[in-house]
Protein backbone atom coordinates (compact mmCIF):
# COMPACT_ATOMS: atom_id res chain seq x y z
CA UNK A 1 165.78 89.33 77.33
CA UNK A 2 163.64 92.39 77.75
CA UNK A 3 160.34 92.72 75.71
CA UNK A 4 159.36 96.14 76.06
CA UNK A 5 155.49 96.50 77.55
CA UNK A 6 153.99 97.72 74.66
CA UNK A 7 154.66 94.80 72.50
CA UNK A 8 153.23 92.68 74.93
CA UNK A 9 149.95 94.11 75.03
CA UNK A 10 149.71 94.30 71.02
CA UNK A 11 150.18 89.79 71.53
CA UNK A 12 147.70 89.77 73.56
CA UNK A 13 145.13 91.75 71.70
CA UNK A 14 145.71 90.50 68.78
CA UNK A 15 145.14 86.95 69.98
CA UNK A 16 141.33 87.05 70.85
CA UNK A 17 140.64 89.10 67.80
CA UNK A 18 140.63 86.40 65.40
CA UNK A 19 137.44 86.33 62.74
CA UNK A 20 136.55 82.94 63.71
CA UNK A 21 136.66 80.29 66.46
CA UNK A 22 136.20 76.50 66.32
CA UNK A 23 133.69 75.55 68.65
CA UNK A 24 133.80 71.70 69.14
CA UNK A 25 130.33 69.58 70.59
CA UNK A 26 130.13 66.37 71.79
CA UNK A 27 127.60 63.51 73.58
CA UNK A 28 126.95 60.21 73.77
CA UNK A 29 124.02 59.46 71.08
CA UNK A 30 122.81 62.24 68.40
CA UNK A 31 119.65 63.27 70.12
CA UNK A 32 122.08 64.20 73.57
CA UNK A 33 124.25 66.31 70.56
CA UNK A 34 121.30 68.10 69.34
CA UNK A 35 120.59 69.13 72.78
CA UNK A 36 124.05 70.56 73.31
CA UNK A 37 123.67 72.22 69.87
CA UNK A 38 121.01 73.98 70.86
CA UNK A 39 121.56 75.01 74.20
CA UNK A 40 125.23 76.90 73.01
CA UNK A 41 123.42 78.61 70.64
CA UNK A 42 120.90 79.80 72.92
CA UNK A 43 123.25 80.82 75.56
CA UNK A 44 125.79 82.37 72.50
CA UNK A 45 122.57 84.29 72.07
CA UNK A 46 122.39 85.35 75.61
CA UNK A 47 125.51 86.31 75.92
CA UNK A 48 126.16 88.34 72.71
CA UNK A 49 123.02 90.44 73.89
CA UNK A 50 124.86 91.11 77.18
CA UNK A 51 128.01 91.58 75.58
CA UNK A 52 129.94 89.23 77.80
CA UNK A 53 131.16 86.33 75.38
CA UNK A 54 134.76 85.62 74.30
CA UNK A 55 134.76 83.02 72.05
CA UNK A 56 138.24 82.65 72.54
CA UNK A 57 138.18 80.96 75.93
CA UNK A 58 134.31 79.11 75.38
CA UNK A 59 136.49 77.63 72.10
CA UNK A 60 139.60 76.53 74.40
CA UNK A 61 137.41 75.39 76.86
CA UNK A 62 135.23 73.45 74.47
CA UNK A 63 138.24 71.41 73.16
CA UNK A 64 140.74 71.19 76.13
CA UNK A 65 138.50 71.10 79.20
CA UNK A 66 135.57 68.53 78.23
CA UNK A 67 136.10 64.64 77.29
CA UNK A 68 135.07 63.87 73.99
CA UNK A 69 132.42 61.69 73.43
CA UNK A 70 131.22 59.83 70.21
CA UNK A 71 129.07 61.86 68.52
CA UNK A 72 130.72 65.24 67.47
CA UNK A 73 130.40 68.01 65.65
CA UNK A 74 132.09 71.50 65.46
């Protein structure tokens, strides 16, 4: 069936606009976590100054392309 252009390109838009996005941590003991913590916020900090972050794909990334250890949080 034919989907005219136009509609396409409101999907995608729409799709990364979202207000919020689940960012999921993980490591092997709590101290390791609190490292991770720490270092995504400093480099959400770096890149929101630069103006170069979607949180859509660091979010997808987070939770499909990692393993998952023990100690989580999100």
């Amino acid at each position: 069936s034919y989907t005219p252009e136009s509609t396409v390109r409101e999907k995608e838009n729409t799709q990364n606009d979202k207000p919020y996005y689940l960012l999921v941590l993980s490591a092997k003991t709590p101290e390791a976590l609190q490292g991770k913590i720490h270092e995504m916020a400093g480099f959400l900090e770096k890149s929101q100054n630069s103006g170069a972050m979607d949180l859509a794909k660091i979010s997808y990334t987070l939770m499909e392309g990692r393993h998952h250890f023990d100690c989580r949080c999100a």
